[in-house]
C-alpha atoms as a PDB file:
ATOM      1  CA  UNK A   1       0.000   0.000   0.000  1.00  0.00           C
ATOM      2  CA  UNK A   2       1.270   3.199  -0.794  1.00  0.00           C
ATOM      3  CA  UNK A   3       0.950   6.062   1.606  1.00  0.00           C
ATOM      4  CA  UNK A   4      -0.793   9.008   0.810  1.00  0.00           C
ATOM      5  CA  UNK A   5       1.491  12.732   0.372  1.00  0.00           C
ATOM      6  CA  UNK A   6       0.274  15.572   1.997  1.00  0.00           C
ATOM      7  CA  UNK A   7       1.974  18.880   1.550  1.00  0.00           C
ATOM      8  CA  UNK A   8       4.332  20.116   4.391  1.00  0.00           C
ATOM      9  CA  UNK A   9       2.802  23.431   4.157  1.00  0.00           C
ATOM     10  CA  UNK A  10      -1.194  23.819   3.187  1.00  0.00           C
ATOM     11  CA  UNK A  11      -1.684  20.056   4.105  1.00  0.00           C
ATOM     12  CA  UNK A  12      -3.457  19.123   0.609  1.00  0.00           C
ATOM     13  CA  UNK A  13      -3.031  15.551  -0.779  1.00  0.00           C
ATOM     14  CA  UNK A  14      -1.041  15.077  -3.275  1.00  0.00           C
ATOM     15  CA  UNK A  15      -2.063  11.632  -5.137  1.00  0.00           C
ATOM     16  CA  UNK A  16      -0.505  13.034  -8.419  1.00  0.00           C
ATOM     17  CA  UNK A  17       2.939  13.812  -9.672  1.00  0.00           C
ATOM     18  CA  UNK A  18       1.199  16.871 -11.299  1.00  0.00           C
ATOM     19  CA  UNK A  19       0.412  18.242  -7.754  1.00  0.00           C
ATOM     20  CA  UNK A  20       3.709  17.971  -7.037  1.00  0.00           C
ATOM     21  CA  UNK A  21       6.162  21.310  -6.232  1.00  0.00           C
ATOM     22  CA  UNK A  22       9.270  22.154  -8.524  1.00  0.00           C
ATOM     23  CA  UNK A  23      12.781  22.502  -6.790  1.00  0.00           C
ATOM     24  CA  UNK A  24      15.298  24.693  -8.507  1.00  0.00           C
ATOM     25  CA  UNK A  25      16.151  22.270 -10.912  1.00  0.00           C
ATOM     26  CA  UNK A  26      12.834  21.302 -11.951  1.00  0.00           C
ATOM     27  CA  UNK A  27      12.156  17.738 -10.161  1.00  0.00           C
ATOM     28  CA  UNK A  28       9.470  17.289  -8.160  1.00  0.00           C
ATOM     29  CA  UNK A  29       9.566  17.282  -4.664  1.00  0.00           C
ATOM     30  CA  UNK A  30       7.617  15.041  -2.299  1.00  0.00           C
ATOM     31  CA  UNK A  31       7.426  17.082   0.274  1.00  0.00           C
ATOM     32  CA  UNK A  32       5.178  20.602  -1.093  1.00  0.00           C
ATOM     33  CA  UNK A  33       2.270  21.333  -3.499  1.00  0.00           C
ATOM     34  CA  UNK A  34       3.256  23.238  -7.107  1.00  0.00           C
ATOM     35  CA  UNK A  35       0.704  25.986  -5.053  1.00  0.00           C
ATOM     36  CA  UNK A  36       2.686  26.217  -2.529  1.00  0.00           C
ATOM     37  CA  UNK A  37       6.166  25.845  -3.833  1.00  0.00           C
ATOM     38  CA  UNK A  38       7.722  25.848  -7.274  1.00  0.00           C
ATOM     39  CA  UNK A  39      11.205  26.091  -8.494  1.00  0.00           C
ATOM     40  CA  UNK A  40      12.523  25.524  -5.330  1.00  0.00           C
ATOM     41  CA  UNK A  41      10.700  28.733  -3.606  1.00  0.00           C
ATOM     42  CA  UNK A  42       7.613  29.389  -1.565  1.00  0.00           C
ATOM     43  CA  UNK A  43       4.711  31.050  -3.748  1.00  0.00           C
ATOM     44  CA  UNK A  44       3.521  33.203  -1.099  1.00  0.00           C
ATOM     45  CA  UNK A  45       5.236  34.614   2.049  1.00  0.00           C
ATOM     46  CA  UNK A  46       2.466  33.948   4.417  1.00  0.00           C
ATOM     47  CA  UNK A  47       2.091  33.347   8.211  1.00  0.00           C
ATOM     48  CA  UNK A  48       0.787  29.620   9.565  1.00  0.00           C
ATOM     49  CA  UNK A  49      -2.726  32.086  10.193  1.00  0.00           C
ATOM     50  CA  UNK A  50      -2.657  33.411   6.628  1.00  0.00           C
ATOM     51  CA  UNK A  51      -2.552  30.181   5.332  1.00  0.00           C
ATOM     52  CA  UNK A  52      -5.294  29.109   7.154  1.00  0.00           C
ATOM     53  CA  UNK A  53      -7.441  31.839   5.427  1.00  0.00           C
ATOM     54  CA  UNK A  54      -6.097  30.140   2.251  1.00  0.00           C
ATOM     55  CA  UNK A  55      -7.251  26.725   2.444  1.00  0.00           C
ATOM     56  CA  UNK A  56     -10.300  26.955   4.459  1.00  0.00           C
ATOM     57  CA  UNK A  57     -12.421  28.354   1.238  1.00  0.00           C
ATOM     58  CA  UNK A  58     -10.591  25.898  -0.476  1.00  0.00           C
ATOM     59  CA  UNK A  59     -11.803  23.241   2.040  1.00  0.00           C
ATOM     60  CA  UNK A  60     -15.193  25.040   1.901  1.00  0.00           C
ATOM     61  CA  UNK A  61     -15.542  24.589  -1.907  1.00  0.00           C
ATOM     62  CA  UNK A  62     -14.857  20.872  -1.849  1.00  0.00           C
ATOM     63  CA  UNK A  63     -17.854  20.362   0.037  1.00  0.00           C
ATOM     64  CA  UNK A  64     -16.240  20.462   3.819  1.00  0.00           C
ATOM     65  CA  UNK A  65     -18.393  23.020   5.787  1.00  0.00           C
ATOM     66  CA  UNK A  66     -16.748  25.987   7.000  1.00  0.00           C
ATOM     67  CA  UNK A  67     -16.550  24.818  11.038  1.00  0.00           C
ATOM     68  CA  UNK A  68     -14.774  22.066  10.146  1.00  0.00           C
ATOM     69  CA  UNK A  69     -13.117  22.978   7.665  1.00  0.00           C
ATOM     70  CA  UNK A  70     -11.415  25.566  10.150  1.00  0.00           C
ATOM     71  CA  UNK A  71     -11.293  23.310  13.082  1.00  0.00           C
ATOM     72  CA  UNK A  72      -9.149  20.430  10.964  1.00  0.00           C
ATOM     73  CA  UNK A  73      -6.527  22.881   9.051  1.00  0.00           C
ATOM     74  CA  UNK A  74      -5.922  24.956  12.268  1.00  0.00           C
ATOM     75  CA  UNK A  75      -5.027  21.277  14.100  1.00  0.00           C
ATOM     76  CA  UNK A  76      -2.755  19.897  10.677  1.00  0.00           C
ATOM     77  CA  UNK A  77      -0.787  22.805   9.961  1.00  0.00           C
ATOM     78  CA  UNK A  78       1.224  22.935  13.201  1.00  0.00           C
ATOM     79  CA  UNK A  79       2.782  19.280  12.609  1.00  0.00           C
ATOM     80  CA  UNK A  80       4.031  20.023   8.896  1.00  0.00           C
ATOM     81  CA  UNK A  81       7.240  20.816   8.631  1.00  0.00           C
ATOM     82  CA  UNK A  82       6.607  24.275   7.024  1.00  0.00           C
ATOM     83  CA  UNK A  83       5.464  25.551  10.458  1.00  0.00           C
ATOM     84  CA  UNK A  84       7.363  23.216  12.740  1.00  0.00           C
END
């Protein structure tokens, strides 16, 4: 069984290389989301809160309601390694 990818920062699954972040030379990296991180940079400068206003509309628009949507980003993004 293979286990599922989640990126470091925003926490979203990434099941496809296509999700995948860039480093600088252009491989993918296991560890971020191309939205969060491409060619080896961060896309956005952003606080652990800031991102939370990110992804919960995100969250929201996948059909999560907005309570728990909150509830389970504000628990998952303090134990990835972005915001460790």
């Amino acid at each position: 069984m293979i286990e599922q990818q989640y990126c470091q920062s925003c926490g979203m699954p990434m099941a496809e290389d296509q999700l995948k972040g860039t480093r600088t030379d252009g491989s993918l990296t296991d560890e971020f989301c191309t939205y969060c991180f491409q060619q080896g940079k961060f896309t956005q400068d952003v606080t652990m809160e800031e991102m939370i206003e990110i992804c919960v509309p995100h969250m929201v628009d996948s059909g999560m309601p907005e309570p728990e949507a909150r509830k389970l980003i504000t628990a998952t993004l303090p134990g990835l390694s972005r915001w460790k």
